[in-house]
Protein backbone atom coordinates (compact mmCIF):
# COMPACT_ATOMS: atom_id res chain seq x y z
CA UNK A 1 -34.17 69.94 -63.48
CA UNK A 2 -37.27 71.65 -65.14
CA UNK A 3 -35.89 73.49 -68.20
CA UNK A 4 -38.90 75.90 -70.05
CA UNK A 5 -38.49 78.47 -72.56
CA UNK A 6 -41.11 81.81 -71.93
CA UNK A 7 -41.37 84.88 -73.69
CA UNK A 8 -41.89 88.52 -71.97
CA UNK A 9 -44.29 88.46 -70.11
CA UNK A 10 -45.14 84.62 -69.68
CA UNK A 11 -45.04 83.62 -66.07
CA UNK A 12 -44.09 80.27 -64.54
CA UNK A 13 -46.22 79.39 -61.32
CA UNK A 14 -44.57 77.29 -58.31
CA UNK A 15 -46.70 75.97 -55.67
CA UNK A 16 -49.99 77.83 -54.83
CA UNK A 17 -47.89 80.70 -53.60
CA UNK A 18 -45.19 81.66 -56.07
CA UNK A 19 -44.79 83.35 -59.98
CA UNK A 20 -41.99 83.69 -62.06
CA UNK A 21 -42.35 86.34 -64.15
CA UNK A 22 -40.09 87.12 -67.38
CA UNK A 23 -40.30 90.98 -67.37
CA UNK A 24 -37.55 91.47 -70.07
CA UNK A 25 -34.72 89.83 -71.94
CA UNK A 26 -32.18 92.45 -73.47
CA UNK A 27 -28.36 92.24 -74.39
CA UNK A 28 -28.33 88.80 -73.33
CA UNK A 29 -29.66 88.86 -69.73
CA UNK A 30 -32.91 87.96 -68.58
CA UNK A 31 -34.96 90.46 -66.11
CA UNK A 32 -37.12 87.80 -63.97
CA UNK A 33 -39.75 89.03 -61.51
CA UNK A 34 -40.79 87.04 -58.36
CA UNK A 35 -44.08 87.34 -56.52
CA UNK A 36 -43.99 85.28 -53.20
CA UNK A 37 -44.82 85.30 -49.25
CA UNK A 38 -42.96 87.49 -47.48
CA UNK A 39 -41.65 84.29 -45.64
CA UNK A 40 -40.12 82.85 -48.08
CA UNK A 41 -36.16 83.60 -48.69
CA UNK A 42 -35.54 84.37 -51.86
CA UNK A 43 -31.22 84.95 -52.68
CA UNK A 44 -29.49 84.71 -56.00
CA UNK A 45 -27.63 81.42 -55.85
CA UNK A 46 -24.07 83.01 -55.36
CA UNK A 47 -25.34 85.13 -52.53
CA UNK A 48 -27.16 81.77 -51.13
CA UNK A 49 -23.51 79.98 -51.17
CA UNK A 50 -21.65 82.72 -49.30
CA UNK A 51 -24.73 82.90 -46.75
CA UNK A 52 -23.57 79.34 -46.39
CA UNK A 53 -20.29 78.99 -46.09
CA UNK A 54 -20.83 82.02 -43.34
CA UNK A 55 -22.76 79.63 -41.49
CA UNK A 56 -20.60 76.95 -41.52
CA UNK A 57 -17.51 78.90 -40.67
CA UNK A 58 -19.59 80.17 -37.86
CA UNK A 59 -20.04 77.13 -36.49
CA UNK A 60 -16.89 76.36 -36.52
CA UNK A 61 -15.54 79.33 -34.51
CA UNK A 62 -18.36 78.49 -32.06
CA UNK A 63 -16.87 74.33 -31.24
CA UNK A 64 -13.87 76.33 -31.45
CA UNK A 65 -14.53 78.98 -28.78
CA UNK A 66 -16.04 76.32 -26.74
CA UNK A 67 -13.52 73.87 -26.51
CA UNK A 68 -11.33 76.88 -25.83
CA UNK A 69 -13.58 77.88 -22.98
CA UNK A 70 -13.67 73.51 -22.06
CA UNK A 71 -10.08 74.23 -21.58
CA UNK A 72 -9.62 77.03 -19.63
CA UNK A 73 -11.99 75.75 -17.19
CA UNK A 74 -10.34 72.58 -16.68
CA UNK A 75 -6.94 74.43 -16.04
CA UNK A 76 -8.79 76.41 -13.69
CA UNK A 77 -9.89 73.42 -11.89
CA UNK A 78 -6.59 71.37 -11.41
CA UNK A 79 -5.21 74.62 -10.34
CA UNK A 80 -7.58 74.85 -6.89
């Protein structure tokens, strides 16, 4: 991990295509604007996690739902 220390103001450049920019630092929080392509995803790291685990629980339903559906259709079938 990169750790730097900037003042208001200073920016911090990533790539060709992305700035950091400390905008202001008050009452113990630190205001950060980012400038980047509109195709880039940018989340705050909690949101990030949730958006996550989502998708994995997601995933899960869907093996779920099919194997449900697997089933079903094999009853169907020993039943003709």
């Amino acid at each position: 991990m990169l750790v730097l220390t900037r003042k208001v103001g200073e920016k911090i450049n990533i790539d060709d295509n992305i700035v950091i920019k400390i905008v202001e630092i008050s009452r113990g929080k630190i205001r950060i604007g980012i400038d980047a392509p509109e195709n880039i995803t940018i989340l705050r790291h909690e949101i990030y996690k949730k958006v996550q685990k989502e998708n994995v629980d997601a995933s899960k339903a869907d093996r779920d739902s099919i194997a449900m559906a697997a089933d079903l259709f094999k009853a169907i079938k020993k039943k003709r």
